[in-house]
C-alpha atoms as a PDB file:
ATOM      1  CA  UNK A   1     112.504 121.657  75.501  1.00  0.00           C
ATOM      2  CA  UNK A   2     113.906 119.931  78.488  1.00  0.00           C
ATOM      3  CA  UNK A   3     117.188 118.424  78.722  1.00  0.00           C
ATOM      4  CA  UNK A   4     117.947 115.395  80.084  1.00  0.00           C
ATOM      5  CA  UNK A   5     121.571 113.610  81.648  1.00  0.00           C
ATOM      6  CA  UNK A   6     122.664 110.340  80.173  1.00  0.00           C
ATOM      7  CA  UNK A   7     120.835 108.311  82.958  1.00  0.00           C
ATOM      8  CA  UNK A   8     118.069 110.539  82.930  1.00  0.00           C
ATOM      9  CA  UNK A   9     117.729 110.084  79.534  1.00  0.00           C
ATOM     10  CA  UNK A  10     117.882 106.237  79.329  1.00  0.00           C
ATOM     11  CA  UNK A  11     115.324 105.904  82.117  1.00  0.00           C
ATOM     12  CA  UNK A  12     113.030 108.201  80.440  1.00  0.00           C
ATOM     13  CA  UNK A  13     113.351 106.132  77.055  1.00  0.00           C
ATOM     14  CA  UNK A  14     112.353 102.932  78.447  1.00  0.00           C
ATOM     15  CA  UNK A  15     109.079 104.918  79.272  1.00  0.00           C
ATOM     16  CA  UNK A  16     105.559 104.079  77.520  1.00  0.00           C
ATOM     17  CA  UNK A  17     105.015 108.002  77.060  1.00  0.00           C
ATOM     18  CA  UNK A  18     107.255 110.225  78.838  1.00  0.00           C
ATOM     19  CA  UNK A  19     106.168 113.260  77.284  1.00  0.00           C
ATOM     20  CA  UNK A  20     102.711 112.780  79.335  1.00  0.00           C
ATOM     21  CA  UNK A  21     104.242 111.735  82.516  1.00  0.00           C
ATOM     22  CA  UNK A  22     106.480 115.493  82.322  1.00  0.00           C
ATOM     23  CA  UNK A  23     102.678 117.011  81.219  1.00  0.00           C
ATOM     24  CA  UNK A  24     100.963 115.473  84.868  1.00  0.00           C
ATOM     25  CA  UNK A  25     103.985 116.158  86.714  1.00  0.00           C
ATOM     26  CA  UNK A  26     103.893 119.953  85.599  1.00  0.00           C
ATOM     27  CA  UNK A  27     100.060 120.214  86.012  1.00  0.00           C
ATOM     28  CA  UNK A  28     100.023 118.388  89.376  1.00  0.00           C
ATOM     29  CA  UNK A  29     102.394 121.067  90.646  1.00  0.00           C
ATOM     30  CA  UNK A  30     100.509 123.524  89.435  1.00  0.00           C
ATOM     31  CA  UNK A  31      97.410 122.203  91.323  1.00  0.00           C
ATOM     32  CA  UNK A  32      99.856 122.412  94.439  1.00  0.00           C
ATOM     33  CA  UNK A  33      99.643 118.624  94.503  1.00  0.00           C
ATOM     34  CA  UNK A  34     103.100 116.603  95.126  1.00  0.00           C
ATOM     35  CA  UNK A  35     104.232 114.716  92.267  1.00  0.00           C
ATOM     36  CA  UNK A  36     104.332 111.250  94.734  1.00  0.00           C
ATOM     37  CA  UNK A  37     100.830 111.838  95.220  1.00  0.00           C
ATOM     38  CA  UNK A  38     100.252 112.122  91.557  1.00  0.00           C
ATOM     39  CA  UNK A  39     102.527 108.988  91.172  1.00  0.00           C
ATOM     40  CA  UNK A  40     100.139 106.988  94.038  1.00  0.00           C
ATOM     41  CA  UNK A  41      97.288 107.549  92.176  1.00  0.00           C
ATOM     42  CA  UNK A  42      98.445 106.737  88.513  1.00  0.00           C
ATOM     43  CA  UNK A  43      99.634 103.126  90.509  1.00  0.00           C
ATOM     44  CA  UNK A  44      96.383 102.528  92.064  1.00  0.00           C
ATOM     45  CA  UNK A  45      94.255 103.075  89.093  1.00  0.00           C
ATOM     46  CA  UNK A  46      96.914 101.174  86.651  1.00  0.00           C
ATOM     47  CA  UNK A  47      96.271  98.388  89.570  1.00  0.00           C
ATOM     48  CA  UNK A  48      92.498  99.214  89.012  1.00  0.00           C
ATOM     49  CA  UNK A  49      92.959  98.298  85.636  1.00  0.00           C
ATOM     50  CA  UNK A  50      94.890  95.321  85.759  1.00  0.00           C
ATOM     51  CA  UNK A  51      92.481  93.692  87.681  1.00  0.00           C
ATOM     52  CA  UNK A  52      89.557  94.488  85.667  1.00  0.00           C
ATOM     53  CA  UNK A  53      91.473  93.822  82.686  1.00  0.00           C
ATOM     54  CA  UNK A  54      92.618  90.466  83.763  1.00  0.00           C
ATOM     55  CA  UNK A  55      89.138  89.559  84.818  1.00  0.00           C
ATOM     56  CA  UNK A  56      88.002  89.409  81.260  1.00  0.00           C
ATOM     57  CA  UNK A  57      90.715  87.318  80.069  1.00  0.00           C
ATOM     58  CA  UNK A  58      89.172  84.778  77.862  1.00  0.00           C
ATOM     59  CA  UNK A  59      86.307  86.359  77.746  1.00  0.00           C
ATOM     60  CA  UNK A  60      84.647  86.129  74.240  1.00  0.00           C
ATOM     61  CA  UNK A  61      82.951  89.346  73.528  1.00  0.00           C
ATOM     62  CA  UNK A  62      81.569  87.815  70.160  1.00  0.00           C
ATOM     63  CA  UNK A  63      79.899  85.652  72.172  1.00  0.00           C
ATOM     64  CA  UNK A  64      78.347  87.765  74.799  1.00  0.00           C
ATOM     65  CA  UNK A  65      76.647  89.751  71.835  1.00  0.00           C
ATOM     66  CA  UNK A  66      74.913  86.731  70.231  1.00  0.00           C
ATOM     67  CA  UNK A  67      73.388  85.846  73.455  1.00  0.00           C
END
């Protein structure tokens, strides 16, 4: 169980899925890898994402099977 301060806690709330953020955090450190790096990489491939994601906007999959 980890306890959390008021601001802490707030923060953490507003979070998609804290729980997993605490789980890569603890197994990043175990790796000996610093939790910014960890942080750097979970921003570039959420950017990674976003991009391919908004590419296919408006795409109609329905569509692209018929053809």
């Amino acid at each position: 169980m980890i306890t959390l301060d008021p601001t802490a806690y707030e923060y953490a709330s507003n979070m998609d899925n804290f729980s997993a953020f605490v789980r890569d955090c603890i197994h990043a450190h175990a790796r000996g890898e610093s939790i910014e790096a960890v942080i750097r990489q979970r921003n570039f491939w959420k950017a990674k994402y976003d991009e391919l994601n908004s590419q296919f906007l408006g795409w109609d999959l329905e569509e692209e099977v018929k053809e």
